[in-house]
Protein backbone atom coordinates (compact mmCIF):
# COMPACT_ATOMS: atom_id res chain seq x y z
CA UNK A 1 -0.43 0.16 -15.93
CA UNK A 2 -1.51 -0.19 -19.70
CA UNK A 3 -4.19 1.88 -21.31
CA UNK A 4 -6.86 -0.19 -21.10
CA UNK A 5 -6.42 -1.01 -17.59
CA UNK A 6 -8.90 1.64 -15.94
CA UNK A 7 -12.51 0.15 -16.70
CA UNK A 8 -11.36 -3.47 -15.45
CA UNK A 9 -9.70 -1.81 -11.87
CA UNK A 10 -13.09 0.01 -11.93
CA UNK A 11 -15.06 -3.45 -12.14
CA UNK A 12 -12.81 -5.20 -9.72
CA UNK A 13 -12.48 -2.20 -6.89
CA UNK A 14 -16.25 -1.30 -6.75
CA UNK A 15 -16.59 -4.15 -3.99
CA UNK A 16 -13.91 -2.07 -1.73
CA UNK A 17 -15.45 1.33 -2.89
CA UNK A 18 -18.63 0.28 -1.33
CA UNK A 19 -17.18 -1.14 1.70
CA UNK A 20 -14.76 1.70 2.22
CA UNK A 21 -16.77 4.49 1.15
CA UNK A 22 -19.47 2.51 4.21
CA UNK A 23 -16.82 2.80 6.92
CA UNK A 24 -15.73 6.38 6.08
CA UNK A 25 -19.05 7.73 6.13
CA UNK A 26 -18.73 7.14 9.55
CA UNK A 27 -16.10 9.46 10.44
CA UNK A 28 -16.25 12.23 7.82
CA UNK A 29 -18.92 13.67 5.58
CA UNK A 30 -20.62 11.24 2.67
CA UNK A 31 -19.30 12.96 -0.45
CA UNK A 32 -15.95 13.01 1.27
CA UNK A 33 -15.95 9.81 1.69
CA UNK A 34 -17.39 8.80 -1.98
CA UNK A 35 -14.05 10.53 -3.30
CA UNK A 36 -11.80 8.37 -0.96
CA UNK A 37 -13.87 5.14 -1.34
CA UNK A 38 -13.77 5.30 -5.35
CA UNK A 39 -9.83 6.07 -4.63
CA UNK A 40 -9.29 2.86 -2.69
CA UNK A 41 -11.84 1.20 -5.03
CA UNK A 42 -9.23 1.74 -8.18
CA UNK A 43 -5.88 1.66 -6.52
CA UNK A 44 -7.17 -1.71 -5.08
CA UNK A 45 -8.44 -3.22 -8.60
CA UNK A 46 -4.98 -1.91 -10.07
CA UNK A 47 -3.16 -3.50 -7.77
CA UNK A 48 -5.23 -6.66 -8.47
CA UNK A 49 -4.65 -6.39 -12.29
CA UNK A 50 -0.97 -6.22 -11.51
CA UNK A 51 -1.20 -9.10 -9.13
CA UNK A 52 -3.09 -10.95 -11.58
CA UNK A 53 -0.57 -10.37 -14.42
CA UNK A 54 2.65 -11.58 -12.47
């Protein structure tokens, strides 16, 4: 991960924080769920940067 690598995985998760933080409303409360969902959102545009970059 390189410093400026935080505002793009931002950009690039926020589809999978919205559709995560969706589904886990379901089975937990909604601010609970906002924490996990903007979790998965980043770790999943890192891992996208990375991806991108190999």
């Amino acid at each position: 991960m390189r410093p400026g690598d935080l505002t793009p995985a931002i950009f690039l998760g926020s589809p999978v924080f919205f559709v995560a933080s969706g589904v886990l409303h379901r089975f937990m409360n909604v601010y609970v769920a906002l924490v996990f969902g903007a979790v998965i959102g980043v770790l999943a545009g890192l891992s996208l940067i990375k991806a991108l970059r190999s």
